[in-house]
Protein backbone atom coordinates (compact mmCIF):
# COMPACT_ATOMS: atom_id res chain seq x y z
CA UNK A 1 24.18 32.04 9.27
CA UNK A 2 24.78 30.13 6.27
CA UNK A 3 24.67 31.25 2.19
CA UNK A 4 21.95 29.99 -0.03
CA UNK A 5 25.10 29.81 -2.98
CA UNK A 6 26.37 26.88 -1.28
CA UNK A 7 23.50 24.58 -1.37
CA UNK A 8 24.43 22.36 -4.11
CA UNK A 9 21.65 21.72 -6.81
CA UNK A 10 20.23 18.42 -6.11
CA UNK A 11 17.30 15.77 -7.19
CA UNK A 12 15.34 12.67 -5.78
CA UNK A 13 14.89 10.27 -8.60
CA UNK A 14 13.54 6.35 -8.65
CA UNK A 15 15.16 3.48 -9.47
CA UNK A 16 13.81 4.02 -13.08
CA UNK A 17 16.55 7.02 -13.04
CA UNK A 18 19.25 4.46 -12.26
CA UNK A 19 20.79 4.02 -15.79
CA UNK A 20 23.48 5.40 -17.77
CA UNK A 21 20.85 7.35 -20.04
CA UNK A 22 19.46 8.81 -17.47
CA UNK A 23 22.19 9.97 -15.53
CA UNK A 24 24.25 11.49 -18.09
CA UNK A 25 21.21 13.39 -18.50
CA UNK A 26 20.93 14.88 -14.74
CA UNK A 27 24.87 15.32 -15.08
CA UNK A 28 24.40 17.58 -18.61
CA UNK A 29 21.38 19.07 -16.99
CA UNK A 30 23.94 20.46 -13.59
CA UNK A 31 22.07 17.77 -11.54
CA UNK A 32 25.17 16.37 -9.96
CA UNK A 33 23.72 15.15 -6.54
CA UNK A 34 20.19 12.67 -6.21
CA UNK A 35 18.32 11.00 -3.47
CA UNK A 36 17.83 7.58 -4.32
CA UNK A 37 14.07 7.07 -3.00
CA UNK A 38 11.07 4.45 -3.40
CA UNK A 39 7.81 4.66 -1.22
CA UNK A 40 8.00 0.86 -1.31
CA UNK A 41 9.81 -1.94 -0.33
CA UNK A 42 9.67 -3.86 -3.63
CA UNK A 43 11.77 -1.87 -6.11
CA UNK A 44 15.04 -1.56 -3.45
CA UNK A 45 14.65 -5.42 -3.80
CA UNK A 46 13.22 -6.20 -7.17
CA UNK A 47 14.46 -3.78 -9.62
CA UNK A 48 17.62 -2.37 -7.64
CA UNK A 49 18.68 -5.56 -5.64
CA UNK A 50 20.00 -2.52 -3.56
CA UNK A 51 21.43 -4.54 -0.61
CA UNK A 52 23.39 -6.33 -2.86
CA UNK A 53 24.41 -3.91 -5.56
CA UNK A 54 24.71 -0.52 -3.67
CA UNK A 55 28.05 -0.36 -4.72
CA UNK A 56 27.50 -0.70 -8.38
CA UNK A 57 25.05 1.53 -8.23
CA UNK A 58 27.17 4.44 -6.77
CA UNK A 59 30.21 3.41 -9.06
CA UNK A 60 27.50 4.02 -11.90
CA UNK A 61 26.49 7.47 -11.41
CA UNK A 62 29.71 8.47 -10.76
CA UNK A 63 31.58 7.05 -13.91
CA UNK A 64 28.07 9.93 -15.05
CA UNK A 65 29.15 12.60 -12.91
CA UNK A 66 26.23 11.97 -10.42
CA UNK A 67 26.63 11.27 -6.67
CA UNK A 68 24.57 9.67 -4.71
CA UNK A 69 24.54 11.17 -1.72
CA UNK A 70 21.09 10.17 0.17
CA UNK A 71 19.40 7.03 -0.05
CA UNK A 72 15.22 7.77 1.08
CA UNK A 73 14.48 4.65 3.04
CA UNK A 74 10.95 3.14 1.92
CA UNK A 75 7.99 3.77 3.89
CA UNK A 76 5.07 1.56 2.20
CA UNK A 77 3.24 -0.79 2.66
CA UNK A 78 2.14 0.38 6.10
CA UNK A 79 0.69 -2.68 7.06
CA UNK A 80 4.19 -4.28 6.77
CA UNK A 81 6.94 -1.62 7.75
CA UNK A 82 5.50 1.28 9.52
CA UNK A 83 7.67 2.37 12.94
CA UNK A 84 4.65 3.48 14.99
CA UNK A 85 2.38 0.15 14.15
CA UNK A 86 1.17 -1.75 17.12
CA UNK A 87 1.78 -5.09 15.95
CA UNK A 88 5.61 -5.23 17.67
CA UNK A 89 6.23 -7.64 14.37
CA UNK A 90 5.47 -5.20 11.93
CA UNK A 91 7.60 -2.65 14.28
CA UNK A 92 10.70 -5.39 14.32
CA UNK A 93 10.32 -6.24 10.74
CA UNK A 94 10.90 -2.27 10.14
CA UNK A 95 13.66 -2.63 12.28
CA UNK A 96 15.84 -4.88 10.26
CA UNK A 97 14.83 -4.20 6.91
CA UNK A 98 15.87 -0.49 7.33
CA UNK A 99 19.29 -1.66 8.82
CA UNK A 100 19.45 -3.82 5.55
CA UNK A 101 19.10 -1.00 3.65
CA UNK A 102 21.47 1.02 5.84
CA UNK A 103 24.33 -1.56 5.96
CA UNK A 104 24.13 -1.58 2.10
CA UNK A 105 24.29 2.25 1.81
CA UNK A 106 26.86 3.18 4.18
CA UNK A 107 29.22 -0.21 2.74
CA UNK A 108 29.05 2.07 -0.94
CA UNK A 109 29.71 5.73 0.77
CA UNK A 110 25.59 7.01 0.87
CA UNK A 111 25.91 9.35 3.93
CA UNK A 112 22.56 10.23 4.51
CA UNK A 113 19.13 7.94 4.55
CA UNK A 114 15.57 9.22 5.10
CA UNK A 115 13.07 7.49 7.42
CA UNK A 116 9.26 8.40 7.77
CA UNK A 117 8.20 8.52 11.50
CA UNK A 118 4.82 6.56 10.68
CA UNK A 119 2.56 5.66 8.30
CA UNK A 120 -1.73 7.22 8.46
CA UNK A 121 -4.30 7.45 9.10
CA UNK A 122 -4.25 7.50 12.75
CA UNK A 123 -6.51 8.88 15.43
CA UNK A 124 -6.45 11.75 17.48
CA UNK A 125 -6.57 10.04 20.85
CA UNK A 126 -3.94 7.39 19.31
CA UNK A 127 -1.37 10.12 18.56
CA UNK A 128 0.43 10.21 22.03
CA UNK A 129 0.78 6.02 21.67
CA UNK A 130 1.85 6.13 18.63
CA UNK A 131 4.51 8.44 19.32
CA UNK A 132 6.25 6.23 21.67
CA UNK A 133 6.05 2.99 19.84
CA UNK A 134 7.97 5.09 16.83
CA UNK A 135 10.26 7.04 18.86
CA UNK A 136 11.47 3.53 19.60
CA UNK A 137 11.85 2.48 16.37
CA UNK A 138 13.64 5.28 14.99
CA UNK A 139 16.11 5.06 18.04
CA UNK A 140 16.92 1.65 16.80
CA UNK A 141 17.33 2.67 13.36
CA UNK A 142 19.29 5.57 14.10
CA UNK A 143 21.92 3.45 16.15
CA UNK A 144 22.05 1.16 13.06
CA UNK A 145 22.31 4.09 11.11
CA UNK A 146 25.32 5.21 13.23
CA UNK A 147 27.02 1.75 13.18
CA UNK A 148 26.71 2.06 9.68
CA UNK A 149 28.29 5.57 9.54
CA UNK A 150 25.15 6.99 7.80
CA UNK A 151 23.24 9.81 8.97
CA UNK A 152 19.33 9.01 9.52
CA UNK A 153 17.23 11.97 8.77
CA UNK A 154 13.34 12.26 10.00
CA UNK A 155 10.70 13.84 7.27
CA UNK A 156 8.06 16.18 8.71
CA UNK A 157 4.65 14.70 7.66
CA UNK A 158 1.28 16.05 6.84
CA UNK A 159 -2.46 15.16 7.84
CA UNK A 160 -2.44 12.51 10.40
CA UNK A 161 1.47 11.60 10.17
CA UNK A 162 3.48 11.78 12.65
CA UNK A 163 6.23 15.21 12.73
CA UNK A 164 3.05 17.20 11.37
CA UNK A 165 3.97 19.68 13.98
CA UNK A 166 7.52 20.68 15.47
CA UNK A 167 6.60 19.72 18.96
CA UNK A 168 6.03 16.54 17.18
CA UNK A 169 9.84 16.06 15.44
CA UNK A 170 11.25 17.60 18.72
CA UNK A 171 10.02 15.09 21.12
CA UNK A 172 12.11 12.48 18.46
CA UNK A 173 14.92 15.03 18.49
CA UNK A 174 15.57 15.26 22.18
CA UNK A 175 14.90 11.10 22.48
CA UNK A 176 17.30 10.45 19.96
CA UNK A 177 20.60 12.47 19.92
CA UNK A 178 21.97 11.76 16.61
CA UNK A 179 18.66 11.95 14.69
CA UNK A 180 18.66 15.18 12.09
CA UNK A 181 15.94 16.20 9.83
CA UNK A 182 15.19 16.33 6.56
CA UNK A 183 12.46 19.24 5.74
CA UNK A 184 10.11 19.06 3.49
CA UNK A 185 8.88 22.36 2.16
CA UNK A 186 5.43 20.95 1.29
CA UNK A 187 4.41 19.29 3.87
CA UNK A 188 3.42 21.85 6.89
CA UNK A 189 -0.47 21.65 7.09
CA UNK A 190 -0.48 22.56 10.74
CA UNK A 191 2.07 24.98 11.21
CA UNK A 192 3.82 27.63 8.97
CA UNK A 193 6.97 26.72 7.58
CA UNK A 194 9.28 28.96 8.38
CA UNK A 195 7.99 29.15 12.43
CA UNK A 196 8.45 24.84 11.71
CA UNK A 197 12.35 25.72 10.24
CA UNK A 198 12.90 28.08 13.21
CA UNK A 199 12.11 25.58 16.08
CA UNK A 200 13.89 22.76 15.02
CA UNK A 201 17.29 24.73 13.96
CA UNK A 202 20.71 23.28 12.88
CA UNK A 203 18.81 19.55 13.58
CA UNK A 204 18.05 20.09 9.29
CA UNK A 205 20.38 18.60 7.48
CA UNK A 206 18.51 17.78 3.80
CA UNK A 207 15.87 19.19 2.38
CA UNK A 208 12.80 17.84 0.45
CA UNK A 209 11.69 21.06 -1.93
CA UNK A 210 8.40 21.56 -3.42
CA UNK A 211 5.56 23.77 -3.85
CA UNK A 212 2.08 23.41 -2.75
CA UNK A 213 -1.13 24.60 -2.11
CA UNK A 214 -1.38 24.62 2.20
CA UNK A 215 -4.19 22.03 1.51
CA UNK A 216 -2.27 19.18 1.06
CA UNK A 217 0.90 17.85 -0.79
CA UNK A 218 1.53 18.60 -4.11
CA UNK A 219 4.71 18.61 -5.31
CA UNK A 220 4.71 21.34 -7.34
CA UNK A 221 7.77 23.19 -8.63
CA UNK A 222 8.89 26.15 -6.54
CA UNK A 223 6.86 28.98 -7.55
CA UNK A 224 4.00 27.38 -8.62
CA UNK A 225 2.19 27.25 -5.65
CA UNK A 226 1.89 29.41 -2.41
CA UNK A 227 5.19 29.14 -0.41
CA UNK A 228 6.81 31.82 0.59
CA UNK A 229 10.29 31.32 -1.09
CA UNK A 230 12.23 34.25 0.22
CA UNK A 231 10.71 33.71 3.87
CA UNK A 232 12.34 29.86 3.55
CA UNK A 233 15.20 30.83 2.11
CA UNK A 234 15.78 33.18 4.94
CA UNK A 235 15.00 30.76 7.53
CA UNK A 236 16.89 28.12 6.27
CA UNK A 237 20.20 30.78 6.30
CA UNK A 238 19.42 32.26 9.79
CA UNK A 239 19.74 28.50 11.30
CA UNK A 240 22.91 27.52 9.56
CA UNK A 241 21.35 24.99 6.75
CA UNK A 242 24.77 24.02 4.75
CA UNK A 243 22.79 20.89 2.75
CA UNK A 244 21.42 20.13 -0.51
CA UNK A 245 18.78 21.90 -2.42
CA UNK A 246 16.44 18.61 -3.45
CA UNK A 247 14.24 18.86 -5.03
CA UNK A 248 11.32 16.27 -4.75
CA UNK A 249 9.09 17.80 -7.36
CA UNK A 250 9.14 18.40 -11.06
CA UNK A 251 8.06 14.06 -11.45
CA UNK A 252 7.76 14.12 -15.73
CA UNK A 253 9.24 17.29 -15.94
CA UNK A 254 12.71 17.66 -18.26
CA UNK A 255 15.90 17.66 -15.43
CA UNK A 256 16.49 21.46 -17.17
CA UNK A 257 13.63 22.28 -15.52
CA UNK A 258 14.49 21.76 -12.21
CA UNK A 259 17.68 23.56 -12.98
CA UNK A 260 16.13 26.73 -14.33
CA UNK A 261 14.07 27.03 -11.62
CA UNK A 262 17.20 26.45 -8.93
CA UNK A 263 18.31 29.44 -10.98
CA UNK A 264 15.59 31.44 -10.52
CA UNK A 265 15.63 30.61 -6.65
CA UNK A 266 18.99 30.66 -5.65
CA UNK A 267 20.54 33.32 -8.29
């Protein structure tokens, strides 16, 4: 068992977050811990120069009072970085760019990265294929991860993704010994949530929280949509969760926001 009062109030922001305005802002706001994340490639590069600056960027939002203690590894385009594409290029080119990316976040102190299993949309008869060509991947990445001393953390996906399912992240799981999980509370299209938190255990280590609609992603804040908060909360006690509580929702909405609604959730 674990308490929900120990799950430190937390945020993913984008690279547009990563100023001195900004994060004074989070900090004022009792944000004190974000998830650095981009669906794409470019802005780690472009805007962030994140291989080569990880360091400043970390010294930043701390001389705000903001850590940054995940780094959410980009998934997009498909065509060019997904782990479970059959071009073995695209699949190597995945490879090292996340390892990139890893080097430069465990060199500035980032503990934990994110990785998406796959990219969609993908077949039913393709699913078992597609599988192993990611499952090698991700055991790739998660040994640079290691060498790195970062954590790597698989997202549960929904529609076609892969991890839609538990069976799904637990066939990565028992491949890959020193994968964890991050969950993400708005994602389960197939399965109920708390049945999905159950199965896979201690393996969570993050958390990705938002609110939806069981028809697809949304995004929403907690408690606008039709998760059952309590049953999480539970769940995510009974099997020892000691993480963050990150939000990925609330996108245009003030940083008080998120924190009255922590407040409302966590007490």
């Amino acid at each position: 068992m674990s308490s929900r009062q120990t799950w430190p109030l937390a945020l993913s922001v984008g690279p547009a977050a990563m100023n001195e305005e900004s994060l004074r802002q989070l900090s004022d706001a009792g944000i004190a811990h974000i998830e650095l994340s981009s669906g794409a490639v470019a802005p780690f590069y472009n805007e962030l120069d994140f291989p080569h600056k990880a360091k400043e960027i970390v010294s930043l939002a701390r001389s705000c009072g903001v850590t940054v203690s995940s780094v959410h590894l980009p998934f997009g385009p498909f065509s060019e970085i997904d782990p479970a594409h059959r071009d073995p290029a695209v699949r190597a080119h995945a490879v090292e760019l996340q390892t990139e990316l890893l080097n430069a976040a465990g060199d500035a102190g980032i503990g934990l990265c994110v990785i998406h299993p796959s990219g969609e949309p993908y077949e039913e008869n393709e699913r078992a294929e597609r599988l192993e060509l990611a499952a090698d991947v991700i055991a790739k990445v998660t040994d640079a991860a290691s060498s790195a001393g970062v954590t790597l953390c698989l997202e549960n996906l929904p529609r076609t993704c892969l991890c839609r399912t538990s069976d799904e992240m637990l066939f990565f799981l028992n491949r890959i010994p020193d994968l964890r999980v991050v969950f993400d509370t708005n994602h389960s299209l197939r399965e109920d949530n708390v049945h999905y938190i159950r199965a896979v255990g201690a393996k969570i280590v993050t958390l990705h929280v938002s609110d939806y609609d069981f028809i697809d992603e949304k995004h929403w804040l907690p408690l606008e949509g039709k998760n059952d908060w309590p049953a999480i909360l539970n769940a995510l006690e009974e099997v020892g969760y000691a993480g963050r509580f990150l939000y990925e929702s609330g996108a245009g909405r003030p940083y008080r926001d998120i924190a009255d609604n922590y407040k409302k959730l966590i007490g």
